[in-house]
PDB file of N, CA and C in Angstrom:
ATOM      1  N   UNK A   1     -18.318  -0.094  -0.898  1.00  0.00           N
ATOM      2  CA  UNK A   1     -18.350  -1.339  -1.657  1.00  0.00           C
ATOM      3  C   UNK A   1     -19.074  -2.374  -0.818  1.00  0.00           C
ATOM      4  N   UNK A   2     -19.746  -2.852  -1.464  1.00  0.00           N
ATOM      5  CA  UNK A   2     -20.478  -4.344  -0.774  1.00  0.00           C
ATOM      6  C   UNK A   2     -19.315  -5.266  -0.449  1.00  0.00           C
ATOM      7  N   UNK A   3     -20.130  -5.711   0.407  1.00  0.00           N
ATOM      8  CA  UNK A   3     -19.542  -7.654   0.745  1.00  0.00           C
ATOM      9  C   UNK A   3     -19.701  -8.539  -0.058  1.00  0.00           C
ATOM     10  N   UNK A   4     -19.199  -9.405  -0.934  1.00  0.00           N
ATOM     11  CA  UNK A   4     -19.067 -10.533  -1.208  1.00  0.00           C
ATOM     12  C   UNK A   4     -18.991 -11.700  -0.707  1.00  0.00           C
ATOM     13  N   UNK A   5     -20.156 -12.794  -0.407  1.00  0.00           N
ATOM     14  CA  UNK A   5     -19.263 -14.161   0.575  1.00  0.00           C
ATOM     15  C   UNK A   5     -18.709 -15.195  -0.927  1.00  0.00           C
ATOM     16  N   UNK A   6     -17.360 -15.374  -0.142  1.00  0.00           N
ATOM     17  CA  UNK A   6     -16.654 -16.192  -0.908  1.00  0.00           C
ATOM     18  C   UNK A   6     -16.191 -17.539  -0.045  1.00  0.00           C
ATOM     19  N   UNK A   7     -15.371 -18.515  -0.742  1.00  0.00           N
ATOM     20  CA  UNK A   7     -15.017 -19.692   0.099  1.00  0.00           C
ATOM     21  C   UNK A   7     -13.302 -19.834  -0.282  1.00  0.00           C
ATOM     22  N   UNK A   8     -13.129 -20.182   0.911  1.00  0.00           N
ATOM     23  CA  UNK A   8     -11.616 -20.686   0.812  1.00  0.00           C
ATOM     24  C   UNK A   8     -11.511 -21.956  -0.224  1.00  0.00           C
ATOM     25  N   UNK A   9     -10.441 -22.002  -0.856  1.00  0.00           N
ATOM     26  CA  UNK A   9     -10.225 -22.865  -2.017  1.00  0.00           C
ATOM     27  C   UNK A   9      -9.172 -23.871  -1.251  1.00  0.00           C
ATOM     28  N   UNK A  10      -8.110 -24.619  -1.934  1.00  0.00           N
ATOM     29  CA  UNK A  10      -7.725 -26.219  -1.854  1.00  0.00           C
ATOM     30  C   UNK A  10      -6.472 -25.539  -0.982  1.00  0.00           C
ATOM     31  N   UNK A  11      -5.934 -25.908  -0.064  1.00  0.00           N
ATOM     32  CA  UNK A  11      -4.509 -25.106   0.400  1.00  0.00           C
ATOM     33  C   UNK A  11      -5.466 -23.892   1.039  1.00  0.00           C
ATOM     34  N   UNK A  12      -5.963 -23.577   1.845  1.00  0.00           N
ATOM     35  CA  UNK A  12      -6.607 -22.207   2.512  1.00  0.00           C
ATOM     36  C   UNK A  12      -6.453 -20.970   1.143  1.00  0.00           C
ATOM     37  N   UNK A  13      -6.535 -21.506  -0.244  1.00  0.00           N
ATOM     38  CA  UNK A  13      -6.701 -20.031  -1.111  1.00  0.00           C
ATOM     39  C   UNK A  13      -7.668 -19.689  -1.006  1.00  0.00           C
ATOM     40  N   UNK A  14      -7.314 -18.169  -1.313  1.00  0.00           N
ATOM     41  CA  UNK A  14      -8.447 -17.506  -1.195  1.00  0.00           C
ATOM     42  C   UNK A  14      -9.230 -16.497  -2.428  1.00  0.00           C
ATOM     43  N   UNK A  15     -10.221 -16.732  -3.399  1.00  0.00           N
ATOM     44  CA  UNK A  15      -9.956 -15.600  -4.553  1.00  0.00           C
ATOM     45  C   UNK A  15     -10.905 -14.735  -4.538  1.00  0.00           C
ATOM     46  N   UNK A  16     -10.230 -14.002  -4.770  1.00  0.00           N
ATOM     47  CA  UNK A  16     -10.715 -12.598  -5.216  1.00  0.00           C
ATOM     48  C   UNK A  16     -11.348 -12.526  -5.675  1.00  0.00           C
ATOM     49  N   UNK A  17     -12.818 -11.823  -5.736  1.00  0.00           N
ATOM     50  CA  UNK A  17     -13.890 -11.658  -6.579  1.00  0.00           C
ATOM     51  C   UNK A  17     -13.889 -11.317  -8.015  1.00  0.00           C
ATOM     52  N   UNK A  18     -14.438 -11.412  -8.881  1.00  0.00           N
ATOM     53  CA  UNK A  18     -13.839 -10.863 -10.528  1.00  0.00           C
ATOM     54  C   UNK A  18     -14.395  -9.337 -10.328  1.00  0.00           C
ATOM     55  N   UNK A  19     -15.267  -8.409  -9.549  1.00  0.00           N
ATOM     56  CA  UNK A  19     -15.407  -7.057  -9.813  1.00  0.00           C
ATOM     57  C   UNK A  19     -14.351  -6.289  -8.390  1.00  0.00           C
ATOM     58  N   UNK A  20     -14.223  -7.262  -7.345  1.00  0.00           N
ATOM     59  CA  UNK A  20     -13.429  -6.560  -6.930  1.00  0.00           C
ATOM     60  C   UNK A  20     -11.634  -6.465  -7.784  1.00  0.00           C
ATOM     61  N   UNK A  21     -11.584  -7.713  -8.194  1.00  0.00           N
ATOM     62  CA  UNK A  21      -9.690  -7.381  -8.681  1.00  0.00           C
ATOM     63  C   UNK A  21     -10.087  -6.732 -10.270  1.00  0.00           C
ATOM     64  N   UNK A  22     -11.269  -6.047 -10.592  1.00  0.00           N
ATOM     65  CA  UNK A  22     -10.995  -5.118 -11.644  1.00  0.00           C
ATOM     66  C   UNK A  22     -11.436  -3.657 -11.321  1.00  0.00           C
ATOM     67  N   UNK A  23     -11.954  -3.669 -10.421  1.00  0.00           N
ATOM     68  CA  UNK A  23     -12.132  -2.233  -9.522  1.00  0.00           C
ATOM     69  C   UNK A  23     -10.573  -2.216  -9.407  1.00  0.00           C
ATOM     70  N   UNK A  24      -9.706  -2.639  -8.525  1.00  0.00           N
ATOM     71  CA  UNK A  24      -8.414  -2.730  -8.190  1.00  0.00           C
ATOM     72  C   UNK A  24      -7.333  -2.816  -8.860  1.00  0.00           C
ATOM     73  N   UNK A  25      -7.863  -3.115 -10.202  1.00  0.00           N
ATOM     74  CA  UNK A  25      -7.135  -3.303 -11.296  1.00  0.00           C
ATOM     75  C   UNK A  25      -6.077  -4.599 -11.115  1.00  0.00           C
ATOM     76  N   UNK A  26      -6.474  -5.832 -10.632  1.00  0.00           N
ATOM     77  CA  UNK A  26      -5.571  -6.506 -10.239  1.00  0.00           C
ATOM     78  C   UNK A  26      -5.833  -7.929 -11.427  1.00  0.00           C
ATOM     79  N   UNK A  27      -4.574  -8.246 -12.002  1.00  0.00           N
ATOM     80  CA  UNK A  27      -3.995  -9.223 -13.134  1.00  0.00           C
ATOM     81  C   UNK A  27      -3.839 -10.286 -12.324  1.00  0.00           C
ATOM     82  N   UNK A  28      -3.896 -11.594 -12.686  1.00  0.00           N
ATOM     83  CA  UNK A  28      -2.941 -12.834 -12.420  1.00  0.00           C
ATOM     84  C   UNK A  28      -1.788 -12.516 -12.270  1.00  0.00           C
ATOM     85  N   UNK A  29      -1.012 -12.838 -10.924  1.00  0.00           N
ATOM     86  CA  UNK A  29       0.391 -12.530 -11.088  1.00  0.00           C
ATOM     87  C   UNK A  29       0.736 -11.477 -10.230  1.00  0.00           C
ATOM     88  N   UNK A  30      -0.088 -10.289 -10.009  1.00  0.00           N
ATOM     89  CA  UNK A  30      -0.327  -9.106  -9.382  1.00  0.00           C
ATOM     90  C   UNK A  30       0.166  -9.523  -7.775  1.00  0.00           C
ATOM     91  N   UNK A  31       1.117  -8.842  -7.017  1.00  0.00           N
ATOM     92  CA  UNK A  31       1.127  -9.207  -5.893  1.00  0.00           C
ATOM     93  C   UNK A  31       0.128  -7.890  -5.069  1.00  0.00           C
ATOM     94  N   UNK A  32      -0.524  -8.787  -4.179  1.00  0.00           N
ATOM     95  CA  UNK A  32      -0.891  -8.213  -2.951  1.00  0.00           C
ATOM     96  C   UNK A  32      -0.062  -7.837  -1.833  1.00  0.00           C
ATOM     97  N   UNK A  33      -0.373  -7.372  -0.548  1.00  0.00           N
ATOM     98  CA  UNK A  33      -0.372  -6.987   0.808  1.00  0.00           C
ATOM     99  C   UNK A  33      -1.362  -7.949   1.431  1.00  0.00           C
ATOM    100  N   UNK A  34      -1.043  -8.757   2.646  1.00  0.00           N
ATOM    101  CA  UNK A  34      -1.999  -9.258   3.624  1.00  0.00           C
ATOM    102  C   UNK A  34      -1.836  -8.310   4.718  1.00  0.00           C
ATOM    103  N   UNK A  35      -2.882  -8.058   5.767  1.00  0.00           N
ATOM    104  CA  UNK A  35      -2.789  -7.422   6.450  1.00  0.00           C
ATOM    105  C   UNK A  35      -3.631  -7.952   7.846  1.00  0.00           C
ATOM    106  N   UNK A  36      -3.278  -8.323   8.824  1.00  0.00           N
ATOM    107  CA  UNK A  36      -4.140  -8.942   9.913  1.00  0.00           C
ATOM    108  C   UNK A  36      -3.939  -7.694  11.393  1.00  0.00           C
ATOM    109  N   UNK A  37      -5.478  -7.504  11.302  1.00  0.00           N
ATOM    110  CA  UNK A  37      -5.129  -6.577  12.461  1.00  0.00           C
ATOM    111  C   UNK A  37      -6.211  -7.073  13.710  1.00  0.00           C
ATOM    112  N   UNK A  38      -6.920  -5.881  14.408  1.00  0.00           N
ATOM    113  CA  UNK A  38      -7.720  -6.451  15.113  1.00  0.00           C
ATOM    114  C   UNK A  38      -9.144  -6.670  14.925  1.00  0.00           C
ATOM    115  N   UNK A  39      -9.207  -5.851  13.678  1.00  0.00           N
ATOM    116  CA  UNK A  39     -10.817  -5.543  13.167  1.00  0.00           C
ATOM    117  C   UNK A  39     -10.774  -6.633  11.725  1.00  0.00           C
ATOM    118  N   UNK A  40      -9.659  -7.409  11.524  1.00  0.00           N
ATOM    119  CA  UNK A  40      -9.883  -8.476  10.432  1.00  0.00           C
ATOM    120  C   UNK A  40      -9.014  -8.558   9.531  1.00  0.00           C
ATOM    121  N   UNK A  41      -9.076  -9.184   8.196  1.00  0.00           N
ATOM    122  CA  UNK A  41      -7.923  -9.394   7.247  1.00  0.00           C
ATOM    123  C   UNK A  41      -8.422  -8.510   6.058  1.00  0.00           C
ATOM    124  N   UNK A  42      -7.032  -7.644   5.712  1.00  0.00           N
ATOM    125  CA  UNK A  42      -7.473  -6.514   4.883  1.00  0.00           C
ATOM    126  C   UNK A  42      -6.085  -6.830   3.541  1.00  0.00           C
ATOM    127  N   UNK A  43      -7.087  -6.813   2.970  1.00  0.00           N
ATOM    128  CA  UNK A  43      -5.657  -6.610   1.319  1.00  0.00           C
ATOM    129  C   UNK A  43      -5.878  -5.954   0.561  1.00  0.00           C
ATOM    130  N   UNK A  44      -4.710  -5.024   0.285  1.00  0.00           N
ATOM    131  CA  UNK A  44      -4.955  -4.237  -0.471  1.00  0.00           C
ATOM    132  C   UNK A  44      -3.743  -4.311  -2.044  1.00  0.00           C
ATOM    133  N   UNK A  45      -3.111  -3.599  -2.717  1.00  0.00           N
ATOM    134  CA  UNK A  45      -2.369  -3.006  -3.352  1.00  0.00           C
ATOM    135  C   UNK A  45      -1.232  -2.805  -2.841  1.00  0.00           C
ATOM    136  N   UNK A  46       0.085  -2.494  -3.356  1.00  0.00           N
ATOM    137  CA  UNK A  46       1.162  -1.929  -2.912  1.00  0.00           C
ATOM    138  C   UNK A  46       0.677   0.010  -2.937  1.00  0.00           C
ATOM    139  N   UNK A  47       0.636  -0.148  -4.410  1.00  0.00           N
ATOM    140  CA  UNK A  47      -0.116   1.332  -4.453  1.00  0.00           C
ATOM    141  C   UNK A  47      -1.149   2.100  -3.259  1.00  0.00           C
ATOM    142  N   UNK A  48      -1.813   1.164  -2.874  1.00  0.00           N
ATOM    143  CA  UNK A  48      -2.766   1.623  -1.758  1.00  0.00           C
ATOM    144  C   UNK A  48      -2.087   1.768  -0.310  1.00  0.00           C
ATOM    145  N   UNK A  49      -0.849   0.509  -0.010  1.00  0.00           N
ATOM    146  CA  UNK A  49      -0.399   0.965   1.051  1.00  0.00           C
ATOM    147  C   UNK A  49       0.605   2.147   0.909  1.00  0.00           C
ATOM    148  N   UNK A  50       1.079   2.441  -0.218  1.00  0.00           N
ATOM    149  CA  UNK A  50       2.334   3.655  -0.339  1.00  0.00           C
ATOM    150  C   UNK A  50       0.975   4.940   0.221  1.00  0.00           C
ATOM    151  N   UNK A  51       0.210   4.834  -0.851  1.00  0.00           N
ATOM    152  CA  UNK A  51      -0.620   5.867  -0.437  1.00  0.00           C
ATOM    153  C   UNK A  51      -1.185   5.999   0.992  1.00  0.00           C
ATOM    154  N   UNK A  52      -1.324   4.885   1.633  1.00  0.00           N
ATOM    155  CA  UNK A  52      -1.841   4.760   3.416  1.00  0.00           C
ATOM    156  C   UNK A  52      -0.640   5.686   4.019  1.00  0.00           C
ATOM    157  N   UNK A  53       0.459   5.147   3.526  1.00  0.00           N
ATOM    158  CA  UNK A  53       2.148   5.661   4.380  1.00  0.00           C
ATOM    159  C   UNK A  53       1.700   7.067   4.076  1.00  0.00           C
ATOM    160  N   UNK A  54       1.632   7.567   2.878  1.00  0.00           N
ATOM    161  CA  UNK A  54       1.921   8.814   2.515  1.00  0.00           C
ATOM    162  C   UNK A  54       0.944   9.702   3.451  1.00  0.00           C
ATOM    163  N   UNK A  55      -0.055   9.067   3.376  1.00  0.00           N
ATOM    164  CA  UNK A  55      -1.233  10.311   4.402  1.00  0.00           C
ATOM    165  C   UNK A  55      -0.581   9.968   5.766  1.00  0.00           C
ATOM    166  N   UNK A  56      -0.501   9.203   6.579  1.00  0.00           N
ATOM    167  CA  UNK A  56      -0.070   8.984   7.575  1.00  0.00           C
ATOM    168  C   UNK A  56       1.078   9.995   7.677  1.00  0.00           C
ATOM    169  N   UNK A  57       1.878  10.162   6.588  1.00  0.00           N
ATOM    170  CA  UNK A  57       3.040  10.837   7.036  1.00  0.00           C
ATOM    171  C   UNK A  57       2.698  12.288   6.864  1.00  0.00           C
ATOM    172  N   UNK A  58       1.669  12.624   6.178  1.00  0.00           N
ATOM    173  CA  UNK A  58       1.312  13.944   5.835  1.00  0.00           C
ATOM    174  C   UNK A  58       0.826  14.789   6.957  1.00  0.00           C
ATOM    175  N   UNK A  59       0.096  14.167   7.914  1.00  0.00           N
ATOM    176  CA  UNK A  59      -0.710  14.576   9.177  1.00  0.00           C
ATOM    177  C   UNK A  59       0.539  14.638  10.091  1.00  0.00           C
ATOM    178  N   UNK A  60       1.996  14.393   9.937  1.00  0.00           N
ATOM    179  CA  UNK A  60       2.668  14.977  10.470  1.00  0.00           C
ATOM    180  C   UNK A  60       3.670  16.189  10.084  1.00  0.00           C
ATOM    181  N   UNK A  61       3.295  15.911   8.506  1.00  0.00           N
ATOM    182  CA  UNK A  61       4.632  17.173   8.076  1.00  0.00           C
ATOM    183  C   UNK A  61       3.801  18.339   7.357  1.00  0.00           C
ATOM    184  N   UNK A  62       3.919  19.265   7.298  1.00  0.00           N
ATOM    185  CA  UNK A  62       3.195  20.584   6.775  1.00  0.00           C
ATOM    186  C   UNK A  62       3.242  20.348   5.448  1.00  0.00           C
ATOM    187  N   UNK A  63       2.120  20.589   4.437  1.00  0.00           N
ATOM    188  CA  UNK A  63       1.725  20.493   3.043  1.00  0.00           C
ATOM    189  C   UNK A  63       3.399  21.197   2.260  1.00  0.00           C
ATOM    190  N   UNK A  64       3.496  22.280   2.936  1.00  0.00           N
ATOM    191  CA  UNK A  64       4.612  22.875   2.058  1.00  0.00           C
ATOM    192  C   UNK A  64       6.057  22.112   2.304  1.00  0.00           C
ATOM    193  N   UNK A  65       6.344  21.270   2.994  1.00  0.00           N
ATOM    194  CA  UNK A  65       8.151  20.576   3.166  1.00  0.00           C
ATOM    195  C   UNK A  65       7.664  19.531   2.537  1.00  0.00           C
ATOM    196  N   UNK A  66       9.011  19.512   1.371  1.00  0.00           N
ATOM    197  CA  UNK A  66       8.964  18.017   0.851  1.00  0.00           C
ATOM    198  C   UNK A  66       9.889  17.423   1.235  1.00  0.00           C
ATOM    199  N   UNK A  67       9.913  16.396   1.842  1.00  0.00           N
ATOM    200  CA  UNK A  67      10.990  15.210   2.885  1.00  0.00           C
ATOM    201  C   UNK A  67      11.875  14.791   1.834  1.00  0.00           C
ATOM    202  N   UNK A  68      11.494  14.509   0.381  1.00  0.00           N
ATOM    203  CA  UNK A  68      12.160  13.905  -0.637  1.00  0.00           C
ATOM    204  C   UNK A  68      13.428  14.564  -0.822  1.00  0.00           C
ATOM    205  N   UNK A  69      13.137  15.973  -1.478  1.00  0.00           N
ATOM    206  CA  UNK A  69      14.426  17.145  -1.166  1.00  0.00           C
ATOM    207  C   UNK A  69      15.496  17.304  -0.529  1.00  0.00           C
ATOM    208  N   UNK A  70      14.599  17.410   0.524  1.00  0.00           N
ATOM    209  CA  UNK A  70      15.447  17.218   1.673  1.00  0.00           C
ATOM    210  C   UNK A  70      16.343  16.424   2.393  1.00  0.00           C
ATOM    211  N   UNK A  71      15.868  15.400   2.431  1.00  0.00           N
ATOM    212  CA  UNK A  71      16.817  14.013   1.852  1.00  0.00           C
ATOM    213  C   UNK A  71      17.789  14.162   0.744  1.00  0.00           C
ATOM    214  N   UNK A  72      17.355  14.237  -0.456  1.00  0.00           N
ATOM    215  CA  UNK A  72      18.159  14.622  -1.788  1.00  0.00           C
ATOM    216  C   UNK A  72      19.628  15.457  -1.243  1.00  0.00           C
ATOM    217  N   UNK A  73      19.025  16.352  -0.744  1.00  0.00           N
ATOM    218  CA  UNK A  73      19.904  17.738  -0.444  1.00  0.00           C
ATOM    219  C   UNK A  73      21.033  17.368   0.868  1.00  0.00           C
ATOM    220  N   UNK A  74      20.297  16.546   1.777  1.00  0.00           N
ATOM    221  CA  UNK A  74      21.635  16.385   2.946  1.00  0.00           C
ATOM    222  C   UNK A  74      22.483  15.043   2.128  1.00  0.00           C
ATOM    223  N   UNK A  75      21.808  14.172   1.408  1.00  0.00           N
ATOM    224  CA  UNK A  75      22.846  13.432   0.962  1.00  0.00           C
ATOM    225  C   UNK A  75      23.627  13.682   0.100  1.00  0.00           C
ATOM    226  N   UNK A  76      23.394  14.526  -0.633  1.00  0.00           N
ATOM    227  CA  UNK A  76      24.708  15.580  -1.870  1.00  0.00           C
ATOM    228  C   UNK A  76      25.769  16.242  -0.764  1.00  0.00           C
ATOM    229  N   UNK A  77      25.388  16.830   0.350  1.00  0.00           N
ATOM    230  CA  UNK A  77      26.015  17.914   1.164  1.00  0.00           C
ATOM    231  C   UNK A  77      27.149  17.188   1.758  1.00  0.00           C
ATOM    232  N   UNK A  78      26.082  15.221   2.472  1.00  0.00           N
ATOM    233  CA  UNK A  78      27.330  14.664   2.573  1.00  0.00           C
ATOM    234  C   UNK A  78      28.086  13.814   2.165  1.00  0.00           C
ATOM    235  N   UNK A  79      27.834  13.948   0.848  1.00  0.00           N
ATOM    236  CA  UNK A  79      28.741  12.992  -0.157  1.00  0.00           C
ATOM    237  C   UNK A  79      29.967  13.579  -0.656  1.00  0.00           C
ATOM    238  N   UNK A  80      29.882  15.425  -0.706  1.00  0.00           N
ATOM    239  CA  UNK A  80      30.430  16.830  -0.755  1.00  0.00           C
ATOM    240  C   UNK A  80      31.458  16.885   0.380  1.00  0.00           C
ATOM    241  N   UNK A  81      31.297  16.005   1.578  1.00  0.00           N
ATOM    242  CA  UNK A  81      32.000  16.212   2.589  1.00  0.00           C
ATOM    243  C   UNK A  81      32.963  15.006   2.925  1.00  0.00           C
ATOM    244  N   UNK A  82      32.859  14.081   2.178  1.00  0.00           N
ATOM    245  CA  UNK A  82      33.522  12.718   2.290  1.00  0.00           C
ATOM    246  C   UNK A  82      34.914  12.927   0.850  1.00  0.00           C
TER     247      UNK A  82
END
C-alpha cells in the first residue's frame, strides 16, 4: 500500500484516509488499536491484532494442538473435581 501525507486535525486528530478505512473496512465509530513502537505509529484493527497474536502463537505450537480444547478440557476436568 502507498503512503498517504495527511495532517493532524484540531486536538492532535488524526484521520484516516477514505481508501485506507475502506480497504480496512473501517465505519465511524469503529474502534482502533494505537500502537507506538520503535519503527513508528502503527494502527490497525482489533481483527488484525487477534490475527498478529494468533501467528505469533502459531510459530510456537505445532499446526496439529489446538490450545482452545485443551483449555476447554482441563477446565471441565477441574470443575469435575471441585
Amino acid at each position: 500500500m502507498s503512503e498517504i501525507k495527511t495532517k493532524l486535525g484540531q486536538g492532535g486528530r488524526l484521520v484516516i484516509p477514505t481508501e485506507y478505512r475502506r480497504r480496512l473496512g473501517l465505519k465511524p465509530g469503529d474502534e482502533v488499536l494505537v500502537r507506538l513502537d520503535e519503527e513508528g505509529l502503527h494502527i490497525s484493527t482489533p481483527a488484525q491484532a487477534v490475527a498478529r497474536a494468533q501467528a505469533l502463537v502459531r510459530r510456537y505450537v505445532p499446526a496439529a494442538r489446538n490450545l482452545s480444547d485443551e483449555l476447554i478440557s482441563e477446565r471441565r476436568a477441574q470443575a469435575a473435581r471441585e
